[in-house]
ModelCIF file with pLDDT and N, C-alpha, C, O atoms, coordinates in Angstrom:
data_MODEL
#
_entry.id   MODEL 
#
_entity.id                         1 
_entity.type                       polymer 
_entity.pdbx_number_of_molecules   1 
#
_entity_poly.entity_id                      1 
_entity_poly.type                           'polypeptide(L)' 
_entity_poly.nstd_linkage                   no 
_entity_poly.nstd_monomer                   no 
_entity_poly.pdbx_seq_one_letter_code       
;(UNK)(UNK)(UNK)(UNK)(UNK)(UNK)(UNK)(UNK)(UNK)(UNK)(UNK)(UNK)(UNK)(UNK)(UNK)(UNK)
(UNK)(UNK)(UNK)(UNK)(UNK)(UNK)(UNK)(UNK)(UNK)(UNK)(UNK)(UNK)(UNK)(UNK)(UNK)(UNK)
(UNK)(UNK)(UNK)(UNK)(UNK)(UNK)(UNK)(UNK)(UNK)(UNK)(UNK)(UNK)(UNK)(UNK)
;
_entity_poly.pdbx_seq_one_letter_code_can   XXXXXXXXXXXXXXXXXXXXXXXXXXXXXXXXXXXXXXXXXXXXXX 
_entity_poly.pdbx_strand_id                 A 
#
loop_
_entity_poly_seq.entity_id 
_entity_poly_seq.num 
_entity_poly_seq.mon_id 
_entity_poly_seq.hetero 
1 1  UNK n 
1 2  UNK n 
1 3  UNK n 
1 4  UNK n 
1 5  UNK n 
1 6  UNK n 
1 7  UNK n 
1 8  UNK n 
1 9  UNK n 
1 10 UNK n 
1 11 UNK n 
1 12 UNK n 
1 13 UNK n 
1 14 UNK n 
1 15 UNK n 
1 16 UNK n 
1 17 UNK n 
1 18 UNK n 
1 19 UNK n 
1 20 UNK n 
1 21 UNK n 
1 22 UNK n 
1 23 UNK n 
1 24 UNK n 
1 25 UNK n 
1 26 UNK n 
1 27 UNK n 
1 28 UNK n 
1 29 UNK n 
1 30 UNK n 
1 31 UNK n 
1 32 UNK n 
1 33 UNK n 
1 34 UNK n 
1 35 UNK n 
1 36 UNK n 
1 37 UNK n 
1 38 UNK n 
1 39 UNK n 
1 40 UNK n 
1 41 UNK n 
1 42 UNK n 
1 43 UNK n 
1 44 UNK n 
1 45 UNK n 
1 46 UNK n 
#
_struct_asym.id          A 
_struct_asym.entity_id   1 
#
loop_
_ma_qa_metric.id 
_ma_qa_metric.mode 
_ma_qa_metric.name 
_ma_qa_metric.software_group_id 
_ma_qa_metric.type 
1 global pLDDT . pLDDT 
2 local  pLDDT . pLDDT 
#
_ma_qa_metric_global.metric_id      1 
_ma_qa_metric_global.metric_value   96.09 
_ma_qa_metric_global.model_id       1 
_ma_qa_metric_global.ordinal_id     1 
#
loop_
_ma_qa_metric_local.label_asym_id 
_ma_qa_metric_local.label_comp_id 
_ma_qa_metric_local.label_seq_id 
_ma_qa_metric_local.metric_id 
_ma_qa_metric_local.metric_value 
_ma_qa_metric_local.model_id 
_ma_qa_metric_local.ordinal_id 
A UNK 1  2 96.00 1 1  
A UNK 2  2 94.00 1 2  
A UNK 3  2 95.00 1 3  
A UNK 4  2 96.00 1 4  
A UNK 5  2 94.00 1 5  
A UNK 6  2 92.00 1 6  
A UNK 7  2 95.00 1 7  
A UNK 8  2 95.00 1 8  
A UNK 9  2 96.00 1 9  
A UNK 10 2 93.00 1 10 
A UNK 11 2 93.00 1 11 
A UNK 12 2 92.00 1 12 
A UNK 13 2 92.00 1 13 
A UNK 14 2 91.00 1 14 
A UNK 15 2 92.00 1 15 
A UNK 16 2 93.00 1 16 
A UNK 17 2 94.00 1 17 
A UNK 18 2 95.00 1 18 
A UNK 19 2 96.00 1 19 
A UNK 20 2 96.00 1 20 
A UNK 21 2 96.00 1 21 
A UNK 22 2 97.00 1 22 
A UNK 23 2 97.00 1 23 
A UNK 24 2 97.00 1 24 
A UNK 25 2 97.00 1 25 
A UNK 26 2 98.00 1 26 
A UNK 27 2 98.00 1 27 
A UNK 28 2 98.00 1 28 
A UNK 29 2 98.00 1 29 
A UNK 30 2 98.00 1 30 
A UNK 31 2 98.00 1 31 
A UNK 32 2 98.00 1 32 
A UNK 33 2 98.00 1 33 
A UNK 34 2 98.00 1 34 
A UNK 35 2 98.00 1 35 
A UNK 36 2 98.00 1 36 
A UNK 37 2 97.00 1 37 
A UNK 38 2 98.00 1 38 
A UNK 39 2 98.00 1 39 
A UNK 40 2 98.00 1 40 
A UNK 41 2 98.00 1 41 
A UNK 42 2 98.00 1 42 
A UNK 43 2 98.00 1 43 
A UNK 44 2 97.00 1 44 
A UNK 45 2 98.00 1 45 
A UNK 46 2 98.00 1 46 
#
loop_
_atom_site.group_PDB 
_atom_site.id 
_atom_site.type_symbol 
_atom_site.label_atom_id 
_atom_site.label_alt_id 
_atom_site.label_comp_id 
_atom_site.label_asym_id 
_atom_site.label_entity_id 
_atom_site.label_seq_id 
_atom_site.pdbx_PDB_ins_code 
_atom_site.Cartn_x 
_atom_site.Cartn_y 
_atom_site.Cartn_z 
_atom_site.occupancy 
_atom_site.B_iso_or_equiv 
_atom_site.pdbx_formal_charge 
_atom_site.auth_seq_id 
_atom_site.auth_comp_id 
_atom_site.auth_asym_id 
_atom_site.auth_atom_id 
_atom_site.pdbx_PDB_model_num 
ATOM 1   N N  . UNK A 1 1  ? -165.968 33.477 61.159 1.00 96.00 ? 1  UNK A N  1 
ATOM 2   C CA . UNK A 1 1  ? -165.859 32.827 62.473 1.00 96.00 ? 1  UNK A CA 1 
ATOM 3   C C  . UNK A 1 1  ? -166.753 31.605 62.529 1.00 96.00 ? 1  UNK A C  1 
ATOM 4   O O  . UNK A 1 1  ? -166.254 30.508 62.781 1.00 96.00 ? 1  UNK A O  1 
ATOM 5   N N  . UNK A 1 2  ? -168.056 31.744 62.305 1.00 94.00 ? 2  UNK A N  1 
ATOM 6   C CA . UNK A 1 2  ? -168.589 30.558 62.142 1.00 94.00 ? 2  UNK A CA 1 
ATOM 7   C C  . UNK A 1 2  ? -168.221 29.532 60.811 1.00 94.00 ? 2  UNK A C  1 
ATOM 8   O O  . UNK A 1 2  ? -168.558 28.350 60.885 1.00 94.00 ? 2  UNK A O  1 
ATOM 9   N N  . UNK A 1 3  ? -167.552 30.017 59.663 1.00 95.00 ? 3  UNK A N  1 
ATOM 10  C CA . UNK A 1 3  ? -166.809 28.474 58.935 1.00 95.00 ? 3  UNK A CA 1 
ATOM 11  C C  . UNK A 1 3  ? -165.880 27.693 59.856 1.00 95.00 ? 3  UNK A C  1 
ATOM 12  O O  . UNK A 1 3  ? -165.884 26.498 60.149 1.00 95.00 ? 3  UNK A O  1 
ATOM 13  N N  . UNK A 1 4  ? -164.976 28.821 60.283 1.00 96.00 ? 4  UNK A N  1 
ATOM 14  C CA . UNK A 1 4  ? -163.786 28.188 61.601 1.00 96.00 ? 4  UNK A CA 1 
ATOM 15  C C  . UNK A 1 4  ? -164.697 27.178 62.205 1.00 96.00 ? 4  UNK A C  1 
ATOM 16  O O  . UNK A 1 4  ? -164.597 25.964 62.033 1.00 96.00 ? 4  UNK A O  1 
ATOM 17  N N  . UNK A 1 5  ? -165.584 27.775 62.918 1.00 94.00 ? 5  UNK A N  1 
ATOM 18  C CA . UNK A 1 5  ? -166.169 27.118 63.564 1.00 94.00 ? 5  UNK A CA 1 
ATOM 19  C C  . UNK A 1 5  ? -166.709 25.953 63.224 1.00 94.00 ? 5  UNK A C  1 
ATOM 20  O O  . UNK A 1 5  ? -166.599 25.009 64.007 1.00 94.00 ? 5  UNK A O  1 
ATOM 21  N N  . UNK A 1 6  ? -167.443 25.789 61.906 1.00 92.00 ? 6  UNK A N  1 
ATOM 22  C CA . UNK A 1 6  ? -167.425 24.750 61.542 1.00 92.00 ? 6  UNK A CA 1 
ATOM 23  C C  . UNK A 1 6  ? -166.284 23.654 61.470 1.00 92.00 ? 6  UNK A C  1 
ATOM 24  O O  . UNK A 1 6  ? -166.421 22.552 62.001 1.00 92.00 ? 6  UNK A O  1 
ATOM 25  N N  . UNK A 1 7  ? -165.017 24.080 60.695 1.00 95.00 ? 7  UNK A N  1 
ATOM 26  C CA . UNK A 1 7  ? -163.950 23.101 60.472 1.00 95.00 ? 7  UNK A CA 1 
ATOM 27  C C  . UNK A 1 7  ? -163.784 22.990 61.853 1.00 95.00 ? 7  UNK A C  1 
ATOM 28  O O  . UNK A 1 7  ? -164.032 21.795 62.009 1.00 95.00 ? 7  UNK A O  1 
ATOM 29  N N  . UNK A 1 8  ? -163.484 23.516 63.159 1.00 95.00 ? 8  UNK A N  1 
ATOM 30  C CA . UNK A 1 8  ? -163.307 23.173 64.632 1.00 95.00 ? 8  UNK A CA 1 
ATOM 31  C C  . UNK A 1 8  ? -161.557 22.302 64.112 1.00 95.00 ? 8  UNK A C  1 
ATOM 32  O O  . UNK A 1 8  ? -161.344 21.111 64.341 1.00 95.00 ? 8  UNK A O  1 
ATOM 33  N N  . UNK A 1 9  ? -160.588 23.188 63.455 1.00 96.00 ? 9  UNK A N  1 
ATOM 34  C CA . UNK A 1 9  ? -159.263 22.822 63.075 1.00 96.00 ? 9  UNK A CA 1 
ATOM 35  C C  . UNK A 1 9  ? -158.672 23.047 64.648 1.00 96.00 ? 9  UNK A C  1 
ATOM 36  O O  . UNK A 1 9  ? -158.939 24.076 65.269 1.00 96.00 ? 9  UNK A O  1 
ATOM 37  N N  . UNK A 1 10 ? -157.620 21.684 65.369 1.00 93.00 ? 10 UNK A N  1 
ATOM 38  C CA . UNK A 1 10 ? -156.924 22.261 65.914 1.00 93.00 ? 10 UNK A CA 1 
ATOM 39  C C  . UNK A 1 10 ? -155.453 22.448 65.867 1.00 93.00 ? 10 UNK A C  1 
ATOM 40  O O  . UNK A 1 10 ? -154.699 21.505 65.625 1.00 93.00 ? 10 UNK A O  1 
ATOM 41  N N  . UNK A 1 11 ? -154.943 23.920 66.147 1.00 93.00 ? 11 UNK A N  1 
ATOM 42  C CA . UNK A 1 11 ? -154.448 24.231 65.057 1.00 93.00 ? 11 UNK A CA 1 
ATOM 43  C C  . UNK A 1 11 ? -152.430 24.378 66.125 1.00 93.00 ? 11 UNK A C  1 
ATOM 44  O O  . UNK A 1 11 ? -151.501 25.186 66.138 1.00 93.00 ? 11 UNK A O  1 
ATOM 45  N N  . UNK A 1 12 ? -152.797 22.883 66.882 1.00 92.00 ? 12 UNK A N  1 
ATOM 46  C CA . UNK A 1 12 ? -151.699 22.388 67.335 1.00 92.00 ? 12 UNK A CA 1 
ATOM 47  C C  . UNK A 1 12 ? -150.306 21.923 66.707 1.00 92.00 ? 12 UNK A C  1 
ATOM 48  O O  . UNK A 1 12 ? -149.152 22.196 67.040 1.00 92.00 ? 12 UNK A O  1 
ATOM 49  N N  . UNK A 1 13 ? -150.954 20.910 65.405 1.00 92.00 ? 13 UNK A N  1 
ATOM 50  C CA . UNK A 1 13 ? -149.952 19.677 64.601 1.00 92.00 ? 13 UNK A CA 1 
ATOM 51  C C  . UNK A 1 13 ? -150.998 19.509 63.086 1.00 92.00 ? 13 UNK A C  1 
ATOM 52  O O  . UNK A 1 13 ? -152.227 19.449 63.140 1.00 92.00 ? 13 UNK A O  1 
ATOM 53  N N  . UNK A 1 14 ? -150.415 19.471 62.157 1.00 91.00 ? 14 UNK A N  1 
ATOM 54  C CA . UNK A 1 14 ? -150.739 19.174 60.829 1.00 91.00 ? 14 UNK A CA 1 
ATOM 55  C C  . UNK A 1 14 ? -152.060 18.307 60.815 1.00 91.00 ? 14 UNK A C  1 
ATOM 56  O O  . UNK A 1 14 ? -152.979 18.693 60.093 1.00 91.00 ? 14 UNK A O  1 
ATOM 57  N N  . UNK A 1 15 ? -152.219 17.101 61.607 1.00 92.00 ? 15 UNK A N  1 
ATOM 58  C CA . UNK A 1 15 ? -153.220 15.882 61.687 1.00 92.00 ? 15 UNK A CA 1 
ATOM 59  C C  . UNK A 1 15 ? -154.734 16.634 62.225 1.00 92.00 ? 15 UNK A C  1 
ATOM 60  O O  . UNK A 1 15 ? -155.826 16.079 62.105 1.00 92.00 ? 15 UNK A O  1 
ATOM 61  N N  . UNK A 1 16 ? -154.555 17.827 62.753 1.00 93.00 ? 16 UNK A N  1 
ATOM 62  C CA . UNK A 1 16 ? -155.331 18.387 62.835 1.00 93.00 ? 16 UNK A CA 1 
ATOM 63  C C  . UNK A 1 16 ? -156.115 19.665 62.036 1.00 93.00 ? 16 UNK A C  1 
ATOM 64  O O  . UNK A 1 16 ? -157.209 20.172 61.790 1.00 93.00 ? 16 UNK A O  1 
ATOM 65  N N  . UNK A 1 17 ? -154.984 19.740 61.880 1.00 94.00 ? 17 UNK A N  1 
ATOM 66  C CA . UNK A 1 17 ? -155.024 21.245 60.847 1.00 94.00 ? 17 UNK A CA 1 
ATOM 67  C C  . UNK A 1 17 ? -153.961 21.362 59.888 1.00 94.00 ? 17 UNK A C  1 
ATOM 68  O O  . UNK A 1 17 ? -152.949 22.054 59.992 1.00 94.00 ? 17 UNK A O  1 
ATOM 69  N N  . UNK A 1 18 ? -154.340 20.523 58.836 1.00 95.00 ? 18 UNK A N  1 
ATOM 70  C CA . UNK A 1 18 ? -153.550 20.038 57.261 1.00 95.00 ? 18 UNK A CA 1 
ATOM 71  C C  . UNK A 1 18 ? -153.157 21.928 56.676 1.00 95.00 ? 18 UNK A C  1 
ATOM 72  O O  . UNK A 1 18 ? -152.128 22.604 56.715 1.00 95.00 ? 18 UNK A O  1 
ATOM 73  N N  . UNK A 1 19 ? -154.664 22.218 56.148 1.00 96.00 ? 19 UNK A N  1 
ATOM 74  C CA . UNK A 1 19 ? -154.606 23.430 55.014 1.00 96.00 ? 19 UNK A CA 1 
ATOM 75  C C  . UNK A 1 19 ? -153.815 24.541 55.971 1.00 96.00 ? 19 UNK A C  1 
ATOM 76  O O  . UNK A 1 19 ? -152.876 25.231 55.572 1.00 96.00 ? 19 UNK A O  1 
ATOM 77  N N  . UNK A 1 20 ? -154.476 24.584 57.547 1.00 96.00 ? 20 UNK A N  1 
ATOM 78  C CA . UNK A 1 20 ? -154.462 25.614 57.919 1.00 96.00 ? 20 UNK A CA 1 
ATOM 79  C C  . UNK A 1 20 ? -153.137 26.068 58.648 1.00 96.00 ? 20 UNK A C  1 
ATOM 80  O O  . UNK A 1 20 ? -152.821 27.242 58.840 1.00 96.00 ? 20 UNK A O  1 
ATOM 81  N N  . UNK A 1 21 ? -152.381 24.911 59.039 1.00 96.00 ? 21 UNK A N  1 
ATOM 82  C CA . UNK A 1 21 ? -151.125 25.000 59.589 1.00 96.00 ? 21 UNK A CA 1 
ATOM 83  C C  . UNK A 1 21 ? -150.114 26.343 58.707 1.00 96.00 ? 21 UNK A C  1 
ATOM 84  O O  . UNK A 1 21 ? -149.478 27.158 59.376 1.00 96.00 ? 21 UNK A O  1 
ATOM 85  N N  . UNK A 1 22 ? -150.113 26.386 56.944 1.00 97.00 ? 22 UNK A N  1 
ATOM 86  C CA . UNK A 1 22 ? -149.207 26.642 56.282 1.00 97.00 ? 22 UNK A CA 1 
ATOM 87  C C  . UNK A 1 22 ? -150.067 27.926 55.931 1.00 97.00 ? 22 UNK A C  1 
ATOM 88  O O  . UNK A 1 22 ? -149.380 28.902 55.629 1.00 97.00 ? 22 UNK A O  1 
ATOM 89  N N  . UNK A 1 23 ? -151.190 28.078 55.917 1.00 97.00 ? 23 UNK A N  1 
ATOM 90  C CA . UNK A 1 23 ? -152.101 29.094 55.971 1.00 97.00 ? 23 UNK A CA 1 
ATOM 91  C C  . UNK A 1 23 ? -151.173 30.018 57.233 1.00 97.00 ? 23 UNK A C  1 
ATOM 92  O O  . UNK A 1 23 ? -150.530 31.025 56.934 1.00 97.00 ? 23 UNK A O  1 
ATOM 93  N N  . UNK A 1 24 ? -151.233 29.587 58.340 1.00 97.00 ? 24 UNK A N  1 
ATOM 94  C CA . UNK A 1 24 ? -151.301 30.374 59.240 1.00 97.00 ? 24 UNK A CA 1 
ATOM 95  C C  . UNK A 1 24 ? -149.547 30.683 59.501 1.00 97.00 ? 24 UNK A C  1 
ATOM 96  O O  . UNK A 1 24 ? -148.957 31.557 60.136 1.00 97.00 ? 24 UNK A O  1 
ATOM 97  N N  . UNK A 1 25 ? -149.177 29.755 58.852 1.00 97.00 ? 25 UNK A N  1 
ATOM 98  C CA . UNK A 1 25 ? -147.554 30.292 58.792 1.00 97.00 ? 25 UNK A CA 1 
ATOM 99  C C  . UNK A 1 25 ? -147.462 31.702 57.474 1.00 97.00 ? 25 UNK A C  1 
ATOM 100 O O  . UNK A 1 25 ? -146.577 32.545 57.625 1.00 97.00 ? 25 UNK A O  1 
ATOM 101 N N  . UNK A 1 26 ? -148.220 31.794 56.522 1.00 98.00 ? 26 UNK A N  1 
ATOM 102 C CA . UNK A 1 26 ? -147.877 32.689 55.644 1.00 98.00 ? 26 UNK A CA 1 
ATOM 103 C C  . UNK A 1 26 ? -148.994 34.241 56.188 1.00 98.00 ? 26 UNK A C  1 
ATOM 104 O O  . UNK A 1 26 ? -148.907 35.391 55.758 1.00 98.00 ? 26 UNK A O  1 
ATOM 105 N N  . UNK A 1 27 ? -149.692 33.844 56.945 1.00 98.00 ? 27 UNK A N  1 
ATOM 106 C CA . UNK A 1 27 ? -150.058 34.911 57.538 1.00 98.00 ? 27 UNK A CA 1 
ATOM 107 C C  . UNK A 1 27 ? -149.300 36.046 58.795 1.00 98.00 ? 27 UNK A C  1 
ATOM 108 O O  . UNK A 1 27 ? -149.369 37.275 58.835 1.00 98.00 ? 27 UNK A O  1 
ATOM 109 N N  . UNK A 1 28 ? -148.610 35.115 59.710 1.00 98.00 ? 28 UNK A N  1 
ATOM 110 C CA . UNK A 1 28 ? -147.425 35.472 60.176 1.00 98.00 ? 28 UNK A CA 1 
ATOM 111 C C  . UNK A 1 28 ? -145.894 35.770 59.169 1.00 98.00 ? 28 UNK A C  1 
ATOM 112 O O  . UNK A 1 28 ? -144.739 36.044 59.492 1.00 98.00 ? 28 UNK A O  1 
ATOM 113 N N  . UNK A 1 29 ? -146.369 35.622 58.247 1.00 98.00 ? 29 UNK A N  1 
ATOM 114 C CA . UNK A 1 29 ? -144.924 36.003 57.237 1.00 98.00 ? 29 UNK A CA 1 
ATOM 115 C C  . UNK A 1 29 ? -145.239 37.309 56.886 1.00 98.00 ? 29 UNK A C  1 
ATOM 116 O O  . UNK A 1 29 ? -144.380 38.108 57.259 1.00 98.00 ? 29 UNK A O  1 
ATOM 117 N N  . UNK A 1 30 ? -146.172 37.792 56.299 1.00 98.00 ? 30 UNK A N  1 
ATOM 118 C CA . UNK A 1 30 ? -146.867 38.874 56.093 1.00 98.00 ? 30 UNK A CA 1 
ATOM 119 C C  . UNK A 1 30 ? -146.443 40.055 56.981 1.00 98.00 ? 30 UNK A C  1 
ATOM 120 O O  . UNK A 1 30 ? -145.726 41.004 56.665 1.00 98.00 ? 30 UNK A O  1 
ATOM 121 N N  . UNK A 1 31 ? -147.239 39.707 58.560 1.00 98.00 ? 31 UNK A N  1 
ATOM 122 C CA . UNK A 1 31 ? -146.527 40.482 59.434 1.00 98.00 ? 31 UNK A CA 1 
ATOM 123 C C  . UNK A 1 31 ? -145.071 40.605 59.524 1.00 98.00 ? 31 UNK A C  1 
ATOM 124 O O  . UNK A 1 31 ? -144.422 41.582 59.148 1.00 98.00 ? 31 UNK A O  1 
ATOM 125 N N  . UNK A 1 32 ? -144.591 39.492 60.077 1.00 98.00 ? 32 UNK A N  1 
ATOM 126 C CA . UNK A 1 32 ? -143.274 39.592 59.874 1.00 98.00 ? 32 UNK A CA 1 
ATOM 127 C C  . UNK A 1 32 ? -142.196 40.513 58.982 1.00 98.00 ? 32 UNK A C  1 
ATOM 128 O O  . UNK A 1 32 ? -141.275 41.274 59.282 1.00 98.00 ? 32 UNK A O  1 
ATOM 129 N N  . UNK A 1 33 ? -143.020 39.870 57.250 1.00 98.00 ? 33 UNK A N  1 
ATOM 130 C CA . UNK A 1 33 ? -142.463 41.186 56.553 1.00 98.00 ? 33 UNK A CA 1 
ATOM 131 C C  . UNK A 1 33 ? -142.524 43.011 56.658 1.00 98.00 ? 33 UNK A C  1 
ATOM 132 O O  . UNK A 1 33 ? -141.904 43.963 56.184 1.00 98.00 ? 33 UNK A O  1 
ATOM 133 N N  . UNK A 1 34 ? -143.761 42.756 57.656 1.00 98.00 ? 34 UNK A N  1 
ATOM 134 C CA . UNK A 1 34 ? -144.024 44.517 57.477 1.00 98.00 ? 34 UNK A CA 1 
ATOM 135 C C  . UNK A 1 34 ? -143.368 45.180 58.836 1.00 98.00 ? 34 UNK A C  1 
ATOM 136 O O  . UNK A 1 34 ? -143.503 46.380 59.072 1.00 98.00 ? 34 UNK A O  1 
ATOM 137 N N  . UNK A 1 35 ? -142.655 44.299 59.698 1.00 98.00 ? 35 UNK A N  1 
ATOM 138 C CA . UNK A 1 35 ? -141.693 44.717 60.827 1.00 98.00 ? 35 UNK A CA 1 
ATOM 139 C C  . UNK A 1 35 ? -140.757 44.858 60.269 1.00 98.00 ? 35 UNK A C  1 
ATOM 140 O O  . UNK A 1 35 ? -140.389 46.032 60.292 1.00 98.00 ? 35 UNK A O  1 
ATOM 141 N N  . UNK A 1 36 ? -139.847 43.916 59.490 1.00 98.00 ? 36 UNK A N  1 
ATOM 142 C CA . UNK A 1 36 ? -138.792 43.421 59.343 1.00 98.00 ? 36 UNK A CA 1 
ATOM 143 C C  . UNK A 1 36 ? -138.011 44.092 58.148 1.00 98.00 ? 36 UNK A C  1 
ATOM 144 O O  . UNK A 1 36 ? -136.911 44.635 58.054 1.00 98.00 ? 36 UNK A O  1 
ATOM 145 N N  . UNK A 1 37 ? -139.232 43.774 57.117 1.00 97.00 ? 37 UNK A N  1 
ATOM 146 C CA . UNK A 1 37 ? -138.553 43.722 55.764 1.00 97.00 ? 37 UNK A CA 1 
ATOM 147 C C  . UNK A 1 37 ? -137.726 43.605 55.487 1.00 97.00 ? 37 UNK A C  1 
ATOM 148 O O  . UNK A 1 37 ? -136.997 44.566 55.244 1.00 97.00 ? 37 UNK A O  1 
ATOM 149 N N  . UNK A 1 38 ? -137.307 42.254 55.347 1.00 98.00 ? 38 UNK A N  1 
ATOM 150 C CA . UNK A 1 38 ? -135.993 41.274 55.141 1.00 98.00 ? 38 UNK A CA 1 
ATOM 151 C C  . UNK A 1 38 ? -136.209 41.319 53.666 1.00 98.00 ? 38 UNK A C  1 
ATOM 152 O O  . UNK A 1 38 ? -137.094 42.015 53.169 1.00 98.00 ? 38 UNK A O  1 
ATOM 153 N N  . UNK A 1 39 ? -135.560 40.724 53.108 1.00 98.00 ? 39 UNK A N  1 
ATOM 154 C CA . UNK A 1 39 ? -135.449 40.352 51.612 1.00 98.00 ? 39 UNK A CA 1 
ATOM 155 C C  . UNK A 1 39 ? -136.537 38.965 50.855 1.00 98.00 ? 39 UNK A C  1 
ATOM 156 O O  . UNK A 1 39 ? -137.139 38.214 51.621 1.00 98.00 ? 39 UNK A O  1 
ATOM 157 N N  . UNK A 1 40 ? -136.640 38.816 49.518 1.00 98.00 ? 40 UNK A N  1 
ATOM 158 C CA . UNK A 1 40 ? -137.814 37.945 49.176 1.00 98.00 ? 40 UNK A CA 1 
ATOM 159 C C  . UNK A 1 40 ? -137.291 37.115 49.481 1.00 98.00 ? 40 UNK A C  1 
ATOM 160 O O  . UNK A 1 40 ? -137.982 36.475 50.274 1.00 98.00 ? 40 UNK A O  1 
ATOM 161 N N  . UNK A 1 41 ? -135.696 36.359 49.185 1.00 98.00 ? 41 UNK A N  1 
ATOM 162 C CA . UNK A 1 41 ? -135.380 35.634 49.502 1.00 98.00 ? 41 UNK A CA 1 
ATOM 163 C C  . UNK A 1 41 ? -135.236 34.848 50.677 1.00 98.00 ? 41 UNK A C  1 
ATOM 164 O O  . UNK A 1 41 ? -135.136 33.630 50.817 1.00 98.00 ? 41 UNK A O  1 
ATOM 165 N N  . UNK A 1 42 ? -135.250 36.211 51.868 1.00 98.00 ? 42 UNK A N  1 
ATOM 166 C CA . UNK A 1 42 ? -135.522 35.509 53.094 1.00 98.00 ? 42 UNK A CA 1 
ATOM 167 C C  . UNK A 1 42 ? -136.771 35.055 53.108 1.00 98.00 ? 42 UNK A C  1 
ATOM 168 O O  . UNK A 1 42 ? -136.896 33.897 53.509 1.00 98.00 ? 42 UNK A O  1 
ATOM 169 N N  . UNK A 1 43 ? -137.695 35.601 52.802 1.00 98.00 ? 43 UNK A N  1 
ATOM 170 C CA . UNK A 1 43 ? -139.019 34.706 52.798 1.00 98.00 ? 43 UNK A CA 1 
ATOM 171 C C  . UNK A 1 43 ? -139.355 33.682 52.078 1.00 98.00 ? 43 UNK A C  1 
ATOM 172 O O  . UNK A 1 43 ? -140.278 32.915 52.352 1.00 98.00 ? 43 UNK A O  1 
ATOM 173 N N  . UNK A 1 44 ? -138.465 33.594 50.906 1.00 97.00 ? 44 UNK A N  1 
ATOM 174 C CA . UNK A 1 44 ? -138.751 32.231 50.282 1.00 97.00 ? 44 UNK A CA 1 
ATOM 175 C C  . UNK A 1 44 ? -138.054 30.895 50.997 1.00 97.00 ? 44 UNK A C  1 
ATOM 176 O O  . UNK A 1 44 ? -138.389 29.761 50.656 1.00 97.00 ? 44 UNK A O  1 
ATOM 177 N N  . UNK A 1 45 ? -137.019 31.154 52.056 1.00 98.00 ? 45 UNK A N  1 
ATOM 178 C CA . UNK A 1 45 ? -136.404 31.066 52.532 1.00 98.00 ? 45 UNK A CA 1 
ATOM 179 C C  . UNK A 1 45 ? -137.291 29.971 53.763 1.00 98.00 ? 45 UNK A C  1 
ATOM 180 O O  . UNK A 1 45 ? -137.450 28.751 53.804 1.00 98.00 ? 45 UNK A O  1 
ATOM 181 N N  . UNK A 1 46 ? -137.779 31.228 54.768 1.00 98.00 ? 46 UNK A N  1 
ATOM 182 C CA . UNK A 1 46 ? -138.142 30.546 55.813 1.00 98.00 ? 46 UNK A CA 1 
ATOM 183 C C  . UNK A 1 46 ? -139.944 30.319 55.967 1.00 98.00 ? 46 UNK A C  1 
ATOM 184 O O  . UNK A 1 46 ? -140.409 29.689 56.917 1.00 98.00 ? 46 UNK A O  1 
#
């Protein structure tokens, strides 16, 4: 919490938050997969 805190990313649009935007999309994929469990392909997918 305090590195976050350091970077102070906001984590609105890319210009703000480059690494963390796609970070935080594959962290929601994760979940996603463990509701869903769609196929790899769907995840390579979306």
């Amino acid at each position: 919490a305090k590195l976050m805190t350091a970077m102070n990313q906001n984590a609105v649009k890319i210009e703000t938050a480059k690494a963390l935007s796609f970070c935080e999309r594959e962290a929601l994929a994760m979940l996603h997969r463990q509701i869903y469990s769609f196929s790899d392909g769907f995840y390579d997918q979306h």
